[in-house]
PDB file of N, CA and C in Angstrom:
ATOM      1  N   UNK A   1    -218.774 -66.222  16.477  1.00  0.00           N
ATOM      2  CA  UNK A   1    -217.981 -66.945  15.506  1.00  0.00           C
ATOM      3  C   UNK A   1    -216.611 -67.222  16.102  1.00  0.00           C
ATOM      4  N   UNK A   2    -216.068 -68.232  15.877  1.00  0.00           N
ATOM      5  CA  UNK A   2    -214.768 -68.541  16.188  1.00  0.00           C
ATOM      6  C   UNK A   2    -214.311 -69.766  15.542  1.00  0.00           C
ATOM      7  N   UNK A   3    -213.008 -70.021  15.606  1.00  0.00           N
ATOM      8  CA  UNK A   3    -211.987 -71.110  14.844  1.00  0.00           C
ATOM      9  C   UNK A   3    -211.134 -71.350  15.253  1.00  0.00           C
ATOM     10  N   UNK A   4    -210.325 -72.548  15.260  1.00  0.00           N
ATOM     11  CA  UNK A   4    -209.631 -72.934  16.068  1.00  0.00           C
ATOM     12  C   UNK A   4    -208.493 -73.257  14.935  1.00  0.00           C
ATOM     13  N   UNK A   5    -207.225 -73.188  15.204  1.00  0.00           N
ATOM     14  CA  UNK A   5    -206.187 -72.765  14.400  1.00  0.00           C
ATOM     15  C   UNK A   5    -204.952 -73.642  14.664  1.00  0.00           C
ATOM     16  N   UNK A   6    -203.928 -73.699  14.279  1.00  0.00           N
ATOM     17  CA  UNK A   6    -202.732 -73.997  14.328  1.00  0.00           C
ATOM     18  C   UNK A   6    -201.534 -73.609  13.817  1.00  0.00           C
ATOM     19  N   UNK A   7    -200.436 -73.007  15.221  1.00  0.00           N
ATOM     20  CA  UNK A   7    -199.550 -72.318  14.536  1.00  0.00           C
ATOM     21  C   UNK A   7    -198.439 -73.054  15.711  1.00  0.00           C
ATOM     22  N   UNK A   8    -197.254 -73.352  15.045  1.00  0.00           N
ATOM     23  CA  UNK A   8    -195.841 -73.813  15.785  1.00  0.00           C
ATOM     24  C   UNK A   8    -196.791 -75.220  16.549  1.00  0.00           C
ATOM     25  N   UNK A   9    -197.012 -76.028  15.814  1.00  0.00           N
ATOM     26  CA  UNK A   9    -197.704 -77.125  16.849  1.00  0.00           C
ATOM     27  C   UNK A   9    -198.519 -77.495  18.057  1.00  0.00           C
ATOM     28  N   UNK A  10    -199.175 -76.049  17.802  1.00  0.00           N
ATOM     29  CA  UNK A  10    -200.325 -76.085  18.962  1.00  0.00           C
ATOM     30  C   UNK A  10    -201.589 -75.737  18.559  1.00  0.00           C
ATOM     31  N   UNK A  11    -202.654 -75.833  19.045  1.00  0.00           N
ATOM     32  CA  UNK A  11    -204.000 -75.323  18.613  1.00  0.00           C
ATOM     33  C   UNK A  11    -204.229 -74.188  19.551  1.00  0.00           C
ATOM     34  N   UNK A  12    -205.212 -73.218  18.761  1.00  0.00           N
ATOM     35  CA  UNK A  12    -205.521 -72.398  19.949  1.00  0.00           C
ATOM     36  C   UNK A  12    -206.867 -71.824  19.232  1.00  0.00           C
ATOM     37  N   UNK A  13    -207.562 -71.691  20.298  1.00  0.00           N
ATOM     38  CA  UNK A  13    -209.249 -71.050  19.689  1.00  0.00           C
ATOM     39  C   UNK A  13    -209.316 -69.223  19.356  1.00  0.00           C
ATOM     40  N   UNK A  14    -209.728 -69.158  18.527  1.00  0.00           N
ATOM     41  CA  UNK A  14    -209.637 -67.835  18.201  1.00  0.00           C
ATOM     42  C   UNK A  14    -211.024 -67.192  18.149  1.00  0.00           C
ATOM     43  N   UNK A  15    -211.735 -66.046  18.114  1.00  0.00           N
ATOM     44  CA  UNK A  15    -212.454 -64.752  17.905  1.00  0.00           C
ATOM     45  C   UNK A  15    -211.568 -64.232  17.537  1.00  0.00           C
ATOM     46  N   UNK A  16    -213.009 -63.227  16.445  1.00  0.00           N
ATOM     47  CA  UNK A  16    -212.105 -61.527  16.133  1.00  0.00           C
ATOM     48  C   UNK A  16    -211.925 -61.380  17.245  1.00  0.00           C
ATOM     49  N   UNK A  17    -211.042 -60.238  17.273  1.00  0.00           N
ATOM     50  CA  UNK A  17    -210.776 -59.208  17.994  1.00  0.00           C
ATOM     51  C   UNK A  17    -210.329 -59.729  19.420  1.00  0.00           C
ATOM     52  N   UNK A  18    -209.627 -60.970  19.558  1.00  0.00           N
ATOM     53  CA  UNK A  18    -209.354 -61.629  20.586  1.00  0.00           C
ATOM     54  C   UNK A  18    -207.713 -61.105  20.677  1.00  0.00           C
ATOM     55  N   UNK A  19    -206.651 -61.304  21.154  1.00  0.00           N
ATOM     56  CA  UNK A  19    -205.629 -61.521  21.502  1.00  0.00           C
ATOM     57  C   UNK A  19    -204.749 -62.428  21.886  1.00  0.00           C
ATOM     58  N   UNK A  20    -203.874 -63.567  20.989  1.00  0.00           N
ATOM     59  CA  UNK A  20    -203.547 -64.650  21.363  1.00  0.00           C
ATOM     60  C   UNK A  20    -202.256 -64.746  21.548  1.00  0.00           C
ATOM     61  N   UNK A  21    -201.465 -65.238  22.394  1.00  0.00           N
ATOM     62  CA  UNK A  21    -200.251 -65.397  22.729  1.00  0.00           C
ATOM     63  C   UNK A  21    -199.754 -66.640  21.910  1.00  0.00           C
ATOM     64  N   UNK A  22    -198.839 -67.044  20.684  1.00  0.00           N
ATOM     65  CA  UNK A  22    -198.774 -67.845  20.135  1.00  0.00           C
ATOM     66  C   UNK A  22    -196.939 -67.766  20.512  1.00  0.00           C
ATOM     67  N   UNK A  23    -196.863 -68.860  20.108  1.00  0.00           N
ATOM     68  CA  UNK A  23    -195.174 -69.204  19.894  1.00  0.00           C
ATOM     69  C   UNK A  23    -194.643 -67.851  18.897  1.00  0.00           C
ATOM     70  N   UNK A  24    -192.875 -68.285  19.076  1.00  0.00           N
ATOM     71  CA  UNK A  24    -192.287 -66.662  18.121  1.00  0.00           C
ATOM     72  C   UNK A  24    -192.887 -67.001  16.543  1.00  0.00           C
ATOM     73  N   UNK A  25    -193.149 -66.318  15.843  1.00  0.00           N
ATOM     74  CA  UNK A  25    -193.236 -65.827  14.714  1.00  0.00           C
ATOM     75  C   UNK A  25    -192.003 -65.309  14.083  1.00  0.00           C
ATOM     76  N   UNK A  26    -191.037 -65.350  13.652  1.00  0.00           N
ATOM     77  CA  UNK A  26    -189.755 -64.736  13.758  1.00  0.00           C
ATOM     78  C   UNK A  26    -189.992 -63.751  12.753  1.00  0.00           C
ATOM     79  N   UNK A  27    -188.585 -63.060  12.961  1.00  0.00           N
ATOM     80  CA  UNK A  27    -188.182 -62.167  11.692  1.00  0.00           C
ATOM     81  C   UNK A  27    -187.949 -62.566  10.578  1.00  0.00           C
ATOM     82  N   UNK A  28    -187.595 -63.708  10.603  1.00  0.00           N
ATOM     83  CA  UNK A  28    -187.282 -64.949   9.336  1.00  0.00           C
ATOM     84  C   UNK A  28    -188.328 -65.054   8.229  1.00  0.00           C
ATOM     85  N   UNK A  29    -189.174 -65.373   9.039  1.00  0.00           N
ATOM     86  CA  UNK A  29    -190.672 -65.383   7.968  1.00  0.00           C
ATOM     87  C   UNK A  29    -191.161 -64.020   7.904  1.00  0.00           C
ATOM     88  N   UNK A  30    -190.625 -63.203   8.399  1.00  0.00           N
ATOM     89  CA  UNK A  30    -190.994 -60.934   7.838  1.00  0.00           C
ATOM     90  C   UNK A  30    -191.794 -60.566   8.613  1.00  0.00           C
ATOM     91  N   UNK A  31    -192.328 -61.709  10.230  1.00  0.00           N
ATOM     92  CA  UNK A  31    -193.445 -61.061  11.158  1.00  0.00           C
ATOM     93  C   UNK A  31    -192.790 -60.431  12.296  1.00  0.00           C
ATOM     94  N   UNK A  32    -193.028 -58.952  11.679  1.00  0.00           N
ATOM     95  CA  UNK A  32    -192.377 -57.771  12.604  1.00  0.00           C
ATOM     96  C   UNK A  32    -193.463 -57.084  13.230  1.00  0.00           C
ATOM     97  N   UNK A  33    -193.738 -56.536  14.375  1.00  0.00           N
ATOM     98  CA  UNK A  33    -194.687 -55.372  14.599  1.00  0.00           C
ATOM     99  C   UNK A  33    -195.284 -54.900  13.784  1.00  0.00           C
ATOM    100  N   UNK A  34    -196.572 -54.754  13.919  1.00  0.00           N
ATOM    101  CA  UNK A  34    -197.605 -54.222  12.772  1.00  0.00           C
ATOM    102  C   UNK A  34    -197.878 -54.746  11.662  1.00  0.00           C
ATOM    103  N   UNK A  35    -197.003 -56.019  11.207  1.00  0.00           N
ATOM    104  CA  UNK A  35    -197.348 -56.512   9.857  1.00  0.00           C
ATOM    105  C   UNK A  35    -198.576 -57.306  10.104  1.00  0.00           C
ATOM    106  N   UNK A  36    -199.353 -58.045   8.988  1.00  0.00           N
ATOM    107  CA  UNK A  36    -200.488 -58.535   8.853  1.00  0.00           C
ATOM    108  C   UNK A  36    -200.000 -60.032   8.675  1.00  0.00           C
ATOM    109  N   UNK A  37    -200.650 -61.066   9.607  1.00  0.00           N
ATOM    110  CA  UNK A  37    -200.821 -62.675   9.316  1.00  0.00           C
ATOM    111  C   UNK A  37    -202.249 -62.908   9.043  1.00  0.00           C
ATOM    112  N   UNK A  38    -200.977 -63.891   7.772  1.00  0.00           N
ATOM    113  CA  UNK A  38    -202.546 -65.007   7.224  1.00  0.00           C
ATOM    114  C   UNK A  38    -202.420 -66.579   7.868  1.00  0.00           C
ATOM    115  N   UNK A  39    -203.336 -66.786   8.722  1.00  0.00           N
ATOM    116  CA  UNK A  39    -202.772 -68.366   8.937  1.00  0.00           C
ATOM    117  C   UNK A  39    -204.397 -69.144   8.393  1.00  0.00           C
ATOM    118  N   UNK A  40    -203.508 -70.245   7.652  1.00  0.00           N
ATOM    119  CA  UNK A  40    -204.139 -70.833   6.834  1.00  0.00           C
ATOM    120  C   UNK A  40    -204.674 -72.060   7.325  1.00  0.00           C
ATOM    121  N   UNK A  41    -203.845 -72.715   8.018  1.00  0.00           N
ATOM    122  CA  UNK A  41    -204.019 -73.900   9.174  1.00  0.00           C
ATOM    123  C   UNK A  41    -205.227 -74.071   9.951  1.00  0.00           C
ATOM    124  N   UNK A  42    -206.378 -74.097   9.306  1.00  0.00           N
ATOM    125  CA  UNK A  42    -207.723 -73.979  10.124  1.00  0.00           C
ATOM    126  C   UNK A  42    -208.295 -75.495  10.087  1.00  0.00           C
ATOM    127  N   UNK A  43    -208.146 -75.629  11.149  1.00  0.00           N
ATOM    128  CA  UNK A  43    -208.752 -76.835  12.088  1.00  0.00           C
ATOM    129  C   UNK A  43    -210.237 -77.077  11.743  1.00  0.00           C
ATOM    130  N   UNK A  44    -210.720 -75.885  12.288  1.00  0.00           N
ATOM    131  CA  UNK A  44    -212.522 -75.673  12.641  1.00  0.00           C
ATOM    132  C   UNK A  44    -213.008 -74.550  12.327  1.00  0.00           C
ATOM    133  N   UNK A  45    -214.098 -74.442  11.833  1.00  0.00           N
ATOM    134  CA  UNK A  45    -214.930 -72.727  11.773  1.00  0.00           C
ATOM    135  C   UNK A  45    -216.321 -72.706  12.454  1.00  0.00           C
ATOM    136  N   UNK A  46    -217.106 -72.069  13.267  1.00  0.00           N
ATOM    137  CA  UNK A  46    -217.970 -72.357  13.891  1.00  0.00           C
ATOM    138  C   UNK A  46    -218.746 -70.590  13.361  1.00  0.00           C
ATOM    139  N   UNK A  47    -220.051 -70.802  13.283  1.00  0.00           N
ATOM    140  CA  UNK A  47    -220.484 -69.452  12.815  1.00  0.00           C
ATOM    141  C   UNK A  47    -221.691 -69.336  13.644  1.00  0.00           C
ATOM    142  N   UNK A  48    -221.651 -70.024  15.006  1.00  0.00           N
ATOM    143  CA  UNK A  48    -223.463 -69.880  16.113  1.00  0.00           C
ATOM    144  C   UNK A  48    -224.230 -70.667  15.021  1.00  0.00           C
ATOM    145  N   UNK A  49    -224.196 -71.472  14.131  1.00  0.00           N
ATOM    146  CA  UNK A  49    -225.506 -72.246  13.751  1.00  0.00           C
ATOM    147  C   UNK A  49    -225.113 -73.352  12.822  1.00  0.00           C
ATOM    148  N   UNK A  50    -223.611 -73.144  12.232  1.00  0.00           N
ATOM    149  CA  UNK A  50    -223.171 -74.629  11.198  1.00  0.00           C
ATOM    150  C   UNK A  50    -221.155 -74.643  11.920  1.00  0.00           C
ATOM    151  N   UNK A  51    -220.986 -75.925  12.160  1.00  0.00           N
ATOM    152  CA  UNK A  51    -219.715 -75.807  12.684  1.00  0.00           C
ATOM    153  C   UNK A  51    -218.708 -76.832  11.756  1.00  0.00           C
ATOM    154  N   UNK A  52    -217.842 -76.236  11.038  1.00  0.00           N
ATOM    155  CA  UNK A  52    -217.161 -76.616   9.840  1.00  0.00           C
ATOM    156  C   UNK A  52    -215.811 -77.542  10.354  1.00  0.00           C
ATOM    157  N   UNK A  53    -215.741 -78.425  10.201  1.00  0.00           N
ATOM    158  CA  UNK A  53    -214.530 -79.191  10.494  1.00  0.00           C
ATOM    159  C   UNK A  53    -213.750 -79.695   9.229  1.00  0.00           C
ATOM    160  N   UNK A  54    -212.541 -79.436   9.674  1.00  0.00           N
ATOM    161  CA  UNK A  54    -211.585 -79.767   8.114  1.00  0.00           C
ATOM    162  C   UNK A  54    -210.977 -81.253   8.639  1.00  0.00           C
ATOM    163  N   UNK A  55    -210.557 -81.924   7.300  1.00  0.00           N
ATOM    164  CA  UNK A  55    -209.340 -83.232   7.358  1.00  0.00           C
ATOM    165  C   UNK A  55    -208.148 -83.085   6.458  1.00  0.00           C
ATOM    166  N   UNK A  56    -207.258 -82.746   7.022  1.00  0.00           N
ATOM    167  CA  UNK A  56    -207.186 -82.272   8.723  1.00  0.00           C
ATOM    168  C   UNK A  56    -207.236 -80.249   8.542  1.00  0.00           C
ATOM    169  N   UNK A  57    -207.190 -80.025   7.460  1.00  0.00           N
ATOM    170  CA  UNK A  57    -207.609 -78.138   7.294  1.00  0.00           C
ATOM    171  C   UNK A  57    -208.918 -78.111   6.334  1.00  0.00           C
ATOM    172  N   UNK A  58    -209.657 -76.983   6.715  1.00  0.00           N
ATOM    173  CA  UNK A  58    -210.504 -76.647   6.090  1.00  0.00           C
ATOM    174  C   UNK A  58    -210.164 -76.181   5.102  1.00  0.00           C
ATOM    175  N   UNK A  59    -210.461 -76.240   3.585  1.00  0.00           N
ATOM    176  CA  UNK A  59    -209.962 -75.602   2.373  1.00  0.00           C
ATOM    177  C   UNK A  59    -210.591 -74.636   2.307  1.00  0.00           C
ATOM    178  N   UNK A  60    -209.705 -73.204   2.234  1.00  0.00           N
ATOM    179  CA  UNK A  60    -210.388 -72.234   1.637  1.00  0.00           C
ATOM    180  C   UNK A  60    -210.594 -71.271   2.808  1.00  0.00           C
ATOM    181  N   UNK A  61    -210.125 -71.593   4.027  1.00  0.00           N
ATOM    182  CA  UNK A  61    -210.678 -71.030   5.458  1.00  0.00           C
ATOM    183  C   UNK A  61    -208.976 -70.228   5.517  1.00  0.00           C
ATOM    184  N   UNK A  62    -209.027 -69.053   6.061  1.00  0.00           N
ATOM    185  CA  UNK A  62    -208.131 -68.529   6.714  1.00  0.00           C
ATOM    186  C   UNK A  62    -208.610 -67.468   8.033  1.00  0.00           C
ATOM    187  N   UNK A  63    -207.337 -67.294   8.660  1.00  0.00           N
ATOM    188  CA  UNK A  63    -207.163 -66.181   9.511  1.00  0.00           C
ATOM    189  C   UNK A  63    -206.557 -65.301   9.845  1.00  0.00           C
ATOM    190  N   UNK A  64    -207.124 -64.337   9.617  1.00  0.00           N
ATOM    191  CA  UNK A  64    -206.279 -62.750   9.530  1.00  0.00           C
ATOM    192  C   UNK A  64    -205.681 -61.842  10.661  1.00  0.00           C
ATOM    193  N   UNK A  65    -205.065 -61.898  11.312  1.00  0.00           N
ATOM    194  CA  UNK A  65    -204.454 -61.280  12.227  1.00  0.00           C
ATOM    195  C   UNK A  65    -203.039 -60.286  11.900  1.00  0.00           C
ATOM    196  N   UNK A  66    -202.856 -59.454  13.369  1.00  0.00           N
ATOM    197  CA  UNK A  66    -201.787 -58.543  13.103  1.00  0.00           C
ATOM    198  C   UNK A  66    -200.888 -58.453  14.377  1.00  0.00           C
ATOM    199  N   UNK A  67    -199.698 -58.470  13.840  1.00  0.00           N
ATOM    200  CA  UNK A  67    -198.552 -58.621  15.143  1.00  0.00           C
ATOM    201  C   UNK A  67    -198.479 -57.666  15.736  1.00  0.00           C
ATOM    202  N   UNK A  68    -199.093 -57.674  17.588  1.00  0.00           N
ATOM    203  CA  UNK A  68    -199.084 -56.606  18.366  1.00  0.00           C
ATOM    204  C   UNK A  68    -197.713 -56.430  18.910  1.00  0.00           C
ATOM    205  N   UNK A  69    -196.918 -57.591  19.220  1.00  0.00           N
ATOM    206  CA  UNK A  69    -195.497 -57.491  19.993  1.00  0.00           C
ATOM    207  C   UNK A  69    -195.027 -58.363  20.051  1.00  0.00           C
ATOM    208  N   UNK A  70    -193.643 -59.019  20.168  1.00  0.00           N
ATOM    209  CA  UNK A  70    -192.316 -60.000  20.088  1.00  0.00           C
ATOM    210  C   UNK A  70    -192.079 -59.835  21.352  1.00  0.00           C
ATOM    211  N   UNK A  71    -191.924 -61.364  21.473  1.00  0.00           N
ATOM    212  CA  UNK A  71    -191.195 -61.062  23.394  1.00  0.00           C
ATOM    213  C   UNK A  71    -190.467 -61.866  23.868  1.00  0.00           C
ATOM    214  N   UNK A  72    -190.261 -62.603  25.132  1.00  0.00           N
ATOM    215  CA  UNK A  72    -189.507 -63.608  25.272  1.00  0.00           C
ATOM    216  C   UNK A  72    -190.045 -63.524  26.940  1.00  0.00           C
ATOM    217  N   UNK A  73    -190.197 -64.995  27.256  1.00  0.00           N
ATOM    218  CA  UNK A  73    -191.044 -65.537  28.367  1.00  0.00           C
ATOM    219  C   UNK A  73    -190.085 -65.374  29.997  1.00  0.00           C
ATOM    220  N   UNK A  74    -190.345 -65.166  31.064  1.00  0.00           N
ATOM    221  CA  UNK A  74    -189.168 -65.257  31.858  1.00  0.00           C
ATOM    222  C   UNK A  74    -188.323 -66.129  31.931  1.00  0.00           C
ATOM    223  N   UNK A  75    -187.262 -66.168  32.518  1.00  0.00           N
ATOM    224  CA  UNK A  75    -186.194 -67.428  32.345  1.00  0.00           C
ATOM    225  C   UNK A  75    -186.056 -68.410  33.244  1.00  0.00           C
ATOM    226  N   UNK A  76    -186.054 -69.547  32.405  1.00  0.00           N
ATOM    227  CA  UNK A  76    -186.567 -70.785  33.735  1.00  0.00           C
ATOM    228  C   UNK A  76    -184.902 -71.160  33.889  1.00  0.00           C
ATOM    229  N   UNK A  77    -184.923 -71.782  34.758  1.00  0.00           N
ATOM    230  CA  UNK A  77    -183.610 -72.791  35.120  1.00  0.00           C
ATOM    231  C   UNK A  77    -183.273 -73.749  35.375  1.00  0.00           C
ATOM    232  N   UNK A  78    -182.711 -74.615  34.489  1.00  0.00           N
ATOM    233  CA  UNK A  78    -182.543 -76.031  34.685  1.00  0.00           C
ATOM    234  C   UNK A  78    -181.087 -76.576  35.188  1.00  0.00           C
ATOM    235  N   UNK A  79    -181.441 -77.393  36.312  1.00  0.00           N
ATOM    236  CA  UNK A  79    -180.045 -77.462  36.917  1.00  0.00           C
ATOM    237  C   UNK A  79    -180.522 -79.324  37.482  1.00  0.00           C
ATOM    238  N   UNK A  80    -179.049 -79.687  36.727  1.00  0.00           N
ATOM    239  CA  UNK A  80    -178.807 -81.527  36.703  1.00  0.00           C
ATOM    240  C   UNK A  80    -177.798 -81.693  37.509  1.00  0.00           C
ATOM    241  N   UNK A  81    -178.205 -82.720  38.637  1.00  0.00           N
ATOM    242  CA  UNK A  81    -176.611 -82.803  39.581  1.00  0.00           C
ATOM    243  C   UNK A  81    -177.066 -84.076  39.531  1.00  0.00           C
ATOM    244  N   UNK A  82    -175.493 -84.779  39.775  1.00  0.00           N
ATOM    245  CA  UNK A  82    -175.622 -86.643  40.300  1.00  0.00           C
ATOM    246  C   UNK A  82    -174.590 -86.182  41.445  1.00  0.00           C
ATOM    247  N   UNK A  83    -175.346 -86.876  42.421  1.00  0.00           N
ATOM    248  CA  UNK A  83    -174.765 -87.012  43.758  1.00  0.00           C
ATOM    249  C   UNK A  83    -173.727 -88.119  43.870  1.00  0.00           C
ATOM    250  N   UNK A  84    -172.207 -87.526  44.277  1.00  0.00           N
ATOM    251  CA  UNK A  84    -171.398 -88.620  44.851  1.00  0.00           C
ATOM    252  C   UNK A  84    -170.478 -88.492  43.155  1.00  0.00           C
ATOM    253  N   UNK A  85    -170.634 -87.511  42.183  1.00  0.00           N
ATOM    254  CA  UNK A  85    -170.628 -88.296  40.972  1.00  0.00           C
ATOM    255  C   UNK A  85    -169.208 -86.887  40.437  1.00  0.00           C
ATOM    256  N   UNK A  86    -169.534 -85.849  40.886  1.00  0.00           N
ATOM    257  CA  UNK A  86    -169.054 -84.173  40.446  1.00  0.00           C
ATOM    258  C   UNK A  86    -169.857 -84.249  39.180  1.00  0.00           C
ATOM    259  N   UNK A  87    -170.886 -84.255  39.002  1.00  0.00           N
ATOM    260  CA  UNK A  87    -171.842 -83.859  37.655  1.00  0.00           C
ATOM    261  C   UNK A  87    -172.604 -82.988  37.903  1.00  0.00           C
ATOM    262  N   UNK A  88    -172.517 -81.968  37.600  1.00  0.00           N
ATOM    263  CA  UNK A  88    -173.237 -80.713  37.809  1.00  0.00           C
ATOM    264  C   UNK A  88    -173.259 -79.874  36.459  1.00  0.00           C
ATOM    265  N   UNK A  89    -174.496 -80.033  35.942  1.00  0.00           N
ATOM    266  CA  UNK A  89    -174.930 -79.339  34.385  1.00  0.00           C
ATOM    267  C   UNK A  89    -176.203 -77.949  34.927  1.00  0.00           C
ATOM    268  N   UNK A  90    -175.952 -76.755  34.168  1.00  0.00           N
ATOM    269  CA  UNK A  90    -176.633 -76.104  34.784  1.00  0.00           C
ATOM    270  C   UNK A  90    -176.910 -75.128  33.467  1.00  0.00           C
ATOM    271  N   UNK A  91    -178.070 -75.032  32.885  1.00  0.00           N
ATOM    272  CA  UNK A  91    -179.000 -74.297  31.631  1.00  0.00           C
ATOM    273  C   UNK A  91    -179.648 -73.368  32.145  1.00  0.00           C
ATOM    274  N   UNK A  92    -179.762 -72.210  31.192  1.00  0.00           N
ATOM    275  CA  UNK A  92    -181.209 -71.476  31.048  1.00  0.00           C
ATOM    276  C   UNK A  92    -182.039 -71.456  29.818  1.00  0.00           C
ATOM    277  N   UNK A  93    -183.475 -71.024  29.784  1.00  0.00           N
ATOM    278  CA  UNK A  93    -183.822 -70.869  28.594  1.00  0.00           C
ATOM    279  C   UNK A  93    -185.299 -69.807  28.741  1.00  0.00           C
ATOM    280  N   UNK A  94    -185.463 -68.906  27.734  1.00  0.00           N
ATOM    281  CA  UNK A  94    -186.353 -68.086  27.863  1.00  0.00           C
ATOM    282  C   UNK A  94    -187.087 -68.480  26.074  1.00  0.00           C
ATOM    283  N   UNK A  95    -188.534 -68.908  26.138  1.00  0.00           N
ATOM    284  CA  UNK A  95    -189.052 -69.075  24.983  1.00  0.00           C
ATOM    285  C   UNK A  95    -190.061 -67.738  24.934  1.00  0.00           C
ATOM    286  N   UNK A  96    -188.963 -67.724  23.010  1.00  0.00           N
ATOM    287  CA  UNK A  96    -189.873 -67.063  22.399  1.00  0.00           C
ATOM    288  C   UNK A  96    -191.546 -66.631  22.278  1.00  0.00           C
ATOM    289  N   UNK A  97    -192.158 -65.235  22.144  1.00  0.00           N
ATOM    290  CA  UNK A  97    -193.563 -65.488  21.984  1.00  0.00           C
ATOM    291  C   UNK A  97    -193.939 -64.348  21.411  1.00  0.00           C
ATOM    292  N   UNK A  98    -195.198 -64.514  20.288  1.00  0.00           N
ATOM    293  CA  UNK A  98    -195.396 -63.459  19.672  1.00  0.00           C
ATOM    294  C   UNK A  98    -196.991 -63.564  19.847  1.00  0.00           C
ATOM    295  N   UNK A  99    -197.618 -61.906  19.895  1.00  0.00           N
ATOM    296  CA  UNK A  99    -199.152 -61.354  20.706  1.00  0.00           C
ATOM    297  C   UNK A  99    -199.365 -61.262  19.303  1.00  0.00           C
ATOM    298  N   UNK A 100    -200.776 -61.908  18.716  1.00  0.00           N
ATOM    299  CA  UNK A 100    -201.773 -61.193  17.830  1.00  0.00           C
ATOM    300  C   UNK A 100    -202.972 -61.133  18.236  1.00  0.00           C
ATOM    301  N   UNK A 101    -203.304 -60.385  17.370  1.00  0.00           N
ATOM    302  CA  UNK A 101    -204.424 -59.941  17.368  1.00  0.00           C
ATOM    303  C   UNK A 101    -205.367 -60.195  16.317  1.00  0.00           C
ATOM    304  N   UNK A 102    -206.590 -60.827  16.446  1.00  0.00           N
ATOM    305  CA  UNK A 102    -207.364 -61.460  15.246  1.00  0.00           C
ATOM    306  C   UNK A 102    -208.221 -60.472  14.986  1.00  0.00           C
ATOM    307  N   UNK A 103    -208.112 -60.569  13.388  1.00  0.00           N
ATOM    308  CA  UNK A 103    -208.964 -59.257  12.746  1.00  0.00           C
ATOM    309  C   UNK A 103    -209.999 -60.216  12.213  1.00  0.00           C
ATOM    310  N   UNK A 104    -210.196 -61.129  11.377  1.00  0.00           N
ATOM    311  CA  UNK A 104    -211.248 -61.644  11.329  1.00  0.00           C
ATOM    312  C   UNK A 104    -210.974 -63.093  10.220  1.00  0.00           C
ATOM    313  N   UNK A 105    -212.053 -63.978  10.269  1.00  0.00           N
ATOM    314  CA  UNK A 105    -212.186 -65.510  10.101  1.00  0.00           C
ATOM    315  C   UNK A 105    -212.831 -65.581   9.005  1.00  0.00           C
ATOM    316  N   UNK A 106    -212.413 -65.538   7.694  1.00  0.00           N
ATOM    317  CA  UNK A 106    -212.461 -66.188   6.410  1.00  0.00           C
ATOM    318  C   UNK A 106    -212.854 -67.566   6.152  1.00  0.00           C
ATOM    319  N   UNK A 107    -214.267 -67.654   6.013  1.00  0.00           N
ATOM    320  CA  UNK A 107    -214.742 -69.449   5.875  1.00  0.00           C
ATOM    321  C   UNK A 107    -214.524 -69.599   4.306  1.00  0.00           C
ATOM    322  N   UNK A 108    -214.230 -71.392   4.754  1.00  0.00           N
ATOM    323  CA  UNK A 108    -213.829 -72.053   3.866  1.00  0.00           C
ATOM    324  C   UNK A 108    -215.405 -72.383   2.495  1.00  0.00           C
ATOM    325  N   UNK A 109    -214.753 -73.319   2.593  1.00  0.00           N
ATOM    326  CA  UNK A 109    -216.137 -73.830   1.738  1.00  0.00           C
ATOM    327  C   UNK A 109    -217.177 -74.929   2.151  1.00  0.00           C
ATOM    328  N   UNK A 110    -218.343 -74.281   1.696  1.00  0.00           N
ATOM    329  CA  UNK A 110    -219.305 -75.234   2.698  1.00  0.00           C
ATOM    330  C   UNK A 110    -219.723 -76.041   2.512  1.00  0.00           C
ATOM    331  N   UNK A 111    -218.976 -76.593   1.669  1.00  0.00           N
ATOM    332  CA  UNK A 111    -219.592 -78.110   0.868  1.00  0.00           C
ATOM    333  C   UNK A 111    -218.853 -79.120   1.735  1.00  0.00           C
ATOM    334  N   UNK A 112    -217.778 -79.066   2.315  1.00  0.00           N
ATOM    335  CA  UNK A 112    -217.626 -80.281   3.667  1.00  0.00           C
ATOM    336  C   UNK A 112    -218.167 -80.823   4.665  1.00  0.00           C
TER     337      UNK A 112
END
């Protein structure tokens, strides 16, 4: 069984008991270590014999997961020069990322 999901503008395929690296989850919305997510945003549900597609979410489908850890990605570096010009702009940035862990895939309804 698996489903394919959407969280922070990306899709990503899920199993139980998988482990997915998704964008931050913040503290903002209360996802701290150990708390429980519901993401509701279900794309697709596939069960090995009927494969459920939503427009554009499946009603009634969720996914249950739990926040293993908060992190932040290594730090890239962005550096802008114009030659001949003295323009020299120079950034960093480290993106957010939060690990769950899928406990299990709540189908929708099967009348779609």
């Amino acid at each position: 069984m698996f489903a394919i999901i959407e969280t922070g503008g990306k899709q990503y395929k899920v199993s139980p008991e998988d482990r997915v690296k998704v964008g931050k989850l913040g503290p903002k919305e209360g996802f701290e270590v150990g708390h429980q997510v519901v993401i509701d945003k279900v794309l697709a549900i596939s069960d090995n014999s009927k494969v459920t597609v939503g427009a554009p979410y499946v009603s009634g489908a969720t996914v249950k997961g739990q926040v293993l850890s908060n992190g932040r990605t290594r730090k890239i570096e962005i550096f802008k020069m114009k030659p001949r010009k003295a323009h020299r702009k120079y950034r960093t940035h480290r993106q957010g990322f939060t690990i769950l862990k899928i406990d299990e895939i709540v189908g929708g309804s099967n009348g779609s």
